[in-house]
PDB file of N, CA and C in Angstrom:
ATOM      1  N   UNK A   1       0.818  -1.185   0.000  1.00  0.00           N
ATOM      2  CA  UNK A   1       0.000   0.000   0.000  1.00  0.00           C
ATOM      3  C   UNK A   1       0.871   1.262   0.000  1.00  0.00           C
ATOM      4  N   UNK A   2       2.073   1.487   0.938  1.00  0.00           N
ATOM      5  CA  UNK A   2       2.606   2.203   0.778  1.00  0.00           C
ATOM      6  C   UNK A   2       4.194   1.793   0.556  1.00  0.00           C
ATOM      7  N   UNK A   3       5.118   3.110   0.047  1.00  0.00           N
ATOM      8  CA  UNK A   3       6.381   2.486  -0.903  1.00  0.00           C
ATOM      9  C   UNK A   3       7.252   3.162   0.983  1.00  0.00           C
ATOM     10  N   UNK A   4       8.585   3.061   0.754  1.00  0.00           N
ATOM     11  CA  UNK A   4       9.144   3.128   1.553  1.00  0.00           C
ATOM     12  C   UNK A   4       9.092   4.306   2.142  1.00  0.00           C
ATOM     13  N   UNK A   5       8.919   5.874   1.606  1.00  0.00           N
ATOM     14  CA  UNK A   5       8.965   7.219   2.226  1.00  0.00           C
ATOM     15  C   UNK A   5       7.426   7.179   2.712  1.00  0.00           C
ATOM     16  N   UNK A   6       6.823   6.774   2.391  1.00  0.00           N
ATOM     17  CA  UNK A   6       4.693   6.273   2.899  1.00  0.00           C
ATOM     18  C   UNK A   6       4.981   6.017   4.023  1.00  0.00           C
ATOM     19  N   UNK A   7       5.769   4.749   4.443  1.00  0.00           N
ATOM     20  CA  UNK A   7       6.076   4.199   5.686  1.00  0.00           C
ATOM     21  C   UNK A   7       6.794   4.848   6.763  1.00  0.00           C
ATOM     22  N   UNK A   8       7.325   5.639   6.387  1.00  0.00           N
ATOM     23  CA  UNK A   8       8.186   6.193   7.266  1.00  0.00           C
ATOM     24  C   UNK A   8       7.685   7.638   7.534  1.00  0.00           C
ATOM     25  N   UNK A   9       6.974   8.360   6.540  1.00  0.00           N
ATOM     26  CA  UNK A   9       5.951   9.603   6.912  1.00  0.00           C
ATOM     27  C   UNK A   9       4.987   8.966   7.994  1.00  0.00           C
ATOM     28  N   UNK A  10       4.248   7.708   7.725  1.00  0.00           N
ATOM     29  CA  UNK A  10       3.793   7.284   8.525  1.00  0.00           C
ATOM     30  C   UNK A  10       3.649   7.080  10.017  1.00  0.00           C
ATOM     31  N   UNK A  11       4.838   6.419   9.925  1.00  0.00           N
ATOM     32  CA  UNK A  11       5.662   5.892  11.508  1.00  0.00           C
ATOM     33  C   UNK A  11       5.761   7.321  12.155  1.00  0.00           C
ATOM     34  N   UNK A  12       6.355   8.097  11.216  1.00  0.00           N
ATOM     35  CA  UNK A  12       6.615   9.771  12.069  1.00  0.00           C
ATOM     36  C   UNK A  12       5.672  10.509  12.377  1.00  0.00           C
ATOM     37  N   UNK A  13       4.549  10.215  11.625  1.00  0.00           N
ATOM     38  CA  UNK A  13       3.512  11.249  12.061  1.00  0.00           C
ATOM     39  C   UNK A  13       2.637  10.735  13.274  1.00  0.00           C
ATOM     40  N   UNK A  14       2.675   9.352  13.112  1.00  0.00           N
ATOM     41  CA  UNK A  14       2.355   8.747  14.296  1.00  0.00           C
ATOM     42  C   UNK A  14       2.974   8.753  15.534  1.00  0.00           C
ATOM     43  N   UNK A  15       4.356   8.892  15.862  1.00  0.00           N
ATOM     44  CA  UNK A  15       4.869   9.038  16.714  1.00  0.00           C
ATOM     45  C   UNK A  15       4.605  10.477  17.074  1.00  0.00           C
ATOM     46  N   UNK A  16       4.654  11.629  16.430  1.00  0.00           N
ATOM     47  CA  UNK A  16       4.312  13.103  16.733  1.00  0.00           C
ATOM     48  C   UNK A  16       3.211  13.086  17.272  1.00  0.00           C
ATOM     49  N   UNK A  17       2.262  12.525  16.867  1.00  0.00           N
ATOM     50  CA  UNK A  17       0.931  12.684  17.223  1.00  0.00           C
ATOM     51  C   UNK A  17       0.781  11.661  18.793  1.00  0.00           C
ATOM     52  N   UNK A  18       1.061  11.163  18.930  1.00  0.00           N
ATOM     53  CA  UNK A  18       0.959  10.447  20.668  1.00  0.00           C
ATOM     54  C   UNK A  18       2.426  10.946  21.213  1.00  0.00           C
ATOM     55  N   UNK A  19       3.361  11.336  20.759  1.00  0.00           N
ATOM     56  CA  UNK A  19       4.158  12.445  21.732  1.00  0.00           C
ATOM     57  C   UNK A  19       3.064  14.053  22.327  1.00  0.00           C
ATOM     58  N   UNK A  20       2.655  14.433  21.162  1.00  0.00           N
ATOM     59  CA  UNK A  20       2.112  15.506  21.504  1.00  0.00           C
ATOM     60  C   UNK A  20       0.496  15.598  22.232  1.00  0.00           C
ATOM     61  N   UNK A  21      -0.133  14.465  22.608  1.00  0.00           N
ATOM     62  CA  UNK A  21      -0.628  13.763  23.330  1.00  0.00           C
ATOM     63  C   UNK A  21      -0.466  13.227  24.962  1.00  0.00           C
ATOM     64  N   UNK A  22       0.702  12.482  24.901  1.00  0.00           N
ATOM     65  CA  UNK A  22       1.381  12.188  25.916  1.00  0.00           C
ATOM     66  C   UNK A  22       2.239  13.304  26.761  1.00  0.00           C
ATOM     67  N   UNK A  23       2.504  14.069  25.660  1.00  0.00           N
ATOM     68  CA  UNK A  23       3.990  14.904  26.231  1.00  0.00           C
ATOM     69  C   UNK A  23       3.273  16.258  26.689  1.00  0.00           C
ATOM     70  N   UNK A  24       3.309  17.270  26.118  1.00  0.00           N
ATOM     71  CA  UNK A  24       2.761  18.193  26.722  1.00  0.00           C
ATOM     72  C   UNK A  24       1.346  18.227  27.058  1.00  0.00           C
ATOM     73  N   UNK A  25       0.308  18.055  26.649  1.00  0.00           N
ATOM     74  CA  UNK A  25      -0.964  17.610  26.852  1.00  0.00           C
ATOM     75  C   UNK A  25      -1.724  16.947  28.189  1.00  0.00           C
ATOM     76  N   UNK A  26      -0.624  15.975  28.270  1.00  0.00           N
ATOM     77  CA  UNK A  26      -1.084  15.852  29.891  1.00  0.00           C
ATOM     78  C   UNK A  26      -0.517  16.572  31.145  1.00  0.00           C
ATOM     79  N   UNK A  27       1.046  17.588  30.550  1.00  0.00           N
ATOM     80  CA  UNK A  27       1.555  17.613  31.766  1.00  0.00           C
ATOM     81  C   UNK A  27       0.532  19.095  31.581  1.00  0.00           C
ATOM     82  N   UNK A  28       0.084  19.470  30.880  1.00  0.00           N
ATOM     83  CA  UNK A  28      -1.032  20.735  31.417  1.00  0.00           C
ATOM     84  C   UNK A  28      -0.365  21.961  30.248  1.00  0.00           C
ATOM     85  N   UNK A  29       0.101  21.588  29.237  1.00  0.00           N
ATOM     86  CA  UNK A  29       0.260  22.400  27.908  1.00  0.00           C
ATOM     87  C   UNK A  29      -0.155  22.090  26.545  1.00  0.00           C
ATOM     88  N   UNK A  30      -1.541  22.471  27.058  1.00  0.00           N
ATOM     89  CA  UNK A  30      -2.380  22.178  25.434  1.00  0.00           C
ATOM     90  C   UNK A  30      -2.024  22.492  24.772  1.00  0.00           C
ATOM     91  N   UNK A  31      -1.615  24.203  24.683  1.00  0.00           N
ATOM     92  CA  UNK A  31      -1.288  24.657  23.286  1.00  0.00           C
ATOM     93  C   UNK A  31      -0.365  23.933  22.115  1.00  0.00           C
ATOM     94  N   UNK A  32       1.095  23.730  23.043  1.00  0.00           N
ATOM     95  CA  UNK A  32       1.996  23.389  22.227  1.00  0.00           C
ATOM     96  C   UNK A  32       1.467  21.543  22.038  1.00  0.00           C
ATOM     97  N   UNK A  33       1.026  21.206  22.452  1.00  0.00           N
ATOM     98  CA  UNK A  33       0.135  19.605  22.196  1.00  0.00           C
ATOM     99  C   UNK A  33      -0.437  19.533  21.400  1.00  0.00           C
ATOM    100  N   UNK A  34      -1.113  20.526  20.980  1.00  0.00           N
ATOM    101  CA  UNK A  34      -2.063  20.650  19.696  1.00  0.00           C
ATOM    102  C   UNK A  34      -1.444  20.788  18.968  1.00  0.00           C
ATOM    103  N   UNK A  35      -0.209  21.718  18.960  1.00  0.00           N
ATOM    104  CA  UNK A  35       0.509  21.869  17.410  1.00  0.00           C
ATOM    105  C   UNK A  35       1.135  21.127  17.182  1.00  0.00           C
ATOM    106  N   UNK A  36       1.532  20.248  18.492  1.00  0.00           N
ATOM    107  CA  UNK A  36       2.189  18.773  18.186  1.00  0.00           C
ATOM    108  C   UNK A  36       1.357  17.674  17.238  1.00  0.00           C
ATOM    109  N   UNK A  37      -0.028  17.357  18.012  1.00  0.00           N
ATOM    110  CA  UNK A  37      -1.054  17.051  17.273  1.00  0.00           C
ATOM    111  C   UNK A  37      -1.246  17.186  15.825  1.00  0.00           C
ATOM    112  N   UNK A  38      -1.406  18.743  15.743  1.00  0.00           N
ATOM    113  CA  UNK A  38      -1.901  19.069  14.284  1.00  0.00           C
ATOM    114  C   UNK A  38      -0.891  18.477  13.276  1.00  0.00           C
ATOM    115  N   UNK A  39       0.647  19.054  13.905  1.00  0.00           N
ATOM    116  CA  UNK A  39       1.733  18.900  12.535  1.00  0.00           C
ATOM    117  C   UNK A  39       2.017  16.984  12.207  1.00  0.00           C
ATOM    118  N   UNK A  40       1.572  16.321  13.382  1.00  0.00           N
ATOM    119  CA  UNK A  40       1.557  14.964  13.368  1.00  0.00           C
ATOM    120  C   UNK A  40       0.424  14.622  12.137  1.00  0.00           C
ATOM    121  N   UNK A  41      -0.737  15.089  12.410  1.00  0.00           N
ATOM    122  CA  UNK A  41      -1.892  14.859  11.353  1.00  0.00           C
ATOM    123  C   UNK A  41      -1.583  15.064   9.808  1.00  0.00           C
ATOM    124  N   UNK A  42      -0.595  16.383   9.841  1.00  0.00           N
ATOM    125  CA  UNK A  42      -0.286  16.683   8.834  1.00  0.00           C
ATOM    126  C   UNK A  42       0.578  16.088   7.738  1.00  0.00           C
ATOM    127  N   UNK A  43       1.557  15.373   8.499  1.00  0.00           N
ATOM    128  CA  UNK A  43       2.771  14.351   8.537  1.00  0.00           C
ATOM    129  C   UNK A  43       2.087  13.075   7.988  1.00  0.00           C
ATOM    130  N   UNK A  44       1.069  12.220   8.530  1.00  0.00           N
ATOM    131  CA  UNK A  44       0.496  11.325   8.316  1.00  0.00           C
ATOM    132  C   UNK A  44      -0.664  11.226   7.199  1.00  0.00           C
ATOM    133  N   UNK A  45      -1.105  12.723   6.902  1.00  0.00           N
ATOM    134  CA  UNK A  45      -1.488  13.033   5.692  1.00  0.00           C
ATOM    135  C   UNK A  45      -0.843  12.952   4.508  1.00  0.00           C
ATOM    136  N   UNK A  46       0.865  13.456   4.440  1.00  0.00           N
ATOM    137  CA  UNK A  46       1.704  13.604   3.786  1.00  0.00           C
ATOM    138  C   UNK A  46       1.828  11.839   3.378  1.00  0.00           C
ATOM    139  N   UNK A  47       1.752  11.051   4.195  1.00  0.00           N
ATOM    140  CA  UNK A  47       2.092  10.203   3.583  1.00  0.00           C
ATOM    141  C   UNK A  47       0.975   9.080   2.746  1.00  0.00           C
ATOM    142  N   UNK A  48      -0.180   9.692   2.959  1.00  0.00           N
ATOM    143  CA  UNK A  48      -0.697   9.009   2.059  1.00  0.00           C
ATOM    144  C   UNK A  48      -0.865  10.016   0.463  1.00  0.00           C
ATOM    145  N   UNK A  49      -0.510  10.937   0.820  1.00  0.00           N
ATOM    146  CA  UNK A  49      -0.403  11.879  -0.645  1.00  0.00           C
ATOM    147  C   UNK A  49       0.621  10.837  -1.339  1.00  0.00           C
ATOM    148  N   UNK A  50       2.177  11.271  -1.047  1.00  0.00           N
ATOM    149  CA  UNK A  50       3.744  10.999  -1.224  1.00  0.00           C
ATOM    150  C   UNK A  50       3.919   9.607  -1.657  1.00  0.00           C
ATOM    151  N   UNK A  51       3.519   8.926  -0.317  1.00  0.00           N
ATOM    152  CA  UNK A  51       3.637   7.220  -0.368  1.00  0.00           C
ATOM    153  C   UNK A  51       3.080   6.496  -0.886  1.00  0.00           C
ATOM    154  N   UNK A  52       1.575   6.650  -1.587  1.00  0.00           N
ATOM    155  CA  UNK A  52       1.337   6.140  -2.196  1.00  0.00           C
ATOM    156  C   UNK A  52       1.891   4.799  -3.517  1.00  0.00           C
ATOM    157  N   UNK A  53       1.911   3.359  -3.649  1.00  0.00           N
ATOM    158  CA  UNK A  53       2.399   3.146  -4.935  1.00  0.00           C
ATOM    159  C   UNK A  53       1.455   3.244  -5.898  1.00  0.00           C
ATOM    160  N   UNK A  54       2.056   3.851  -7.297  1.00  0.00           N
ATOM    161  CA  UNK A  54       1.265   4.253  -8.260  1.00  0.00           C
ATOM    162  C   UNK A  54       1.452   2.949  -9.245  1.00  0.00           C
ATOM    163  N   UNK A  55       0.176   3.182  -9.977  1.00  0.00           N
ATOM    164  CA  UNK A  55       0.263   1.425 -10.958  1.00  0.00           C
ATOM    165  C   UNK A  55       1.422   2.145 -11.981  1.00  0.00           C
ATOM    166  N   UNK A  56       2.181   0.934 -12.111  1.00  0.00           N
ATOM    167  CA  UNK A  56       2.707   0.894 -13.812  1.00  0.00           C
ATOM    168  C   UNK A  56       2.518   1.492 -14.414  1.00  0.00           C
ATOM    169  N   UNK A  57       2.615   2.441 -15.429  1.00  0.00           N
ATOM    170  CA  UNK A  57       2.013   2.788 -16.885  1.00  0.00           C
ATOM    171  C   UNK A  57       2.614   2.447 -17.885  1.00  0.00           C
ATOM    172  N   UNK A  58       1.664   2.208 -18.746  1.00  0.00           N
ATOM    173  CA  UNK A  58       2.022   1.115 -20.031  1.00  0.00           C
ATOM    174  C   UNK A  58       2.127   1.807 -21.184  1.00  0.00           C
TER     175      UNK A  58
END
């Protein structure tokens, strides 16, 4: 489903996104949690744009 930079936008945006969750968010700093959040979403978006494999063309 996805080629090797898919996977790894992946893995990263996922990890951003439960750091910025875990990390500031609970210790009582939403703000910067959210932008942790958001740029994680964004990251994990990126990789289904990017990573995608595209068919062959003939």
């Amino acid at each position: 489903m996805f080629n090797l930079l898919g996977k790894i936008l992946l893995i990263v945006g996922i990890i951003i996104i439960i750091f910025g969750y875990f990390g500031p968010v609970k210790s009582g700093d939403p703000i910067i949690g959210t932008l942790f959040i958001v740029v994680g979403i964004i990251i994990a978006a990126l990789a289904f744009v990017f990573g995608r494999n595209l068919p062959p063309r003939v």
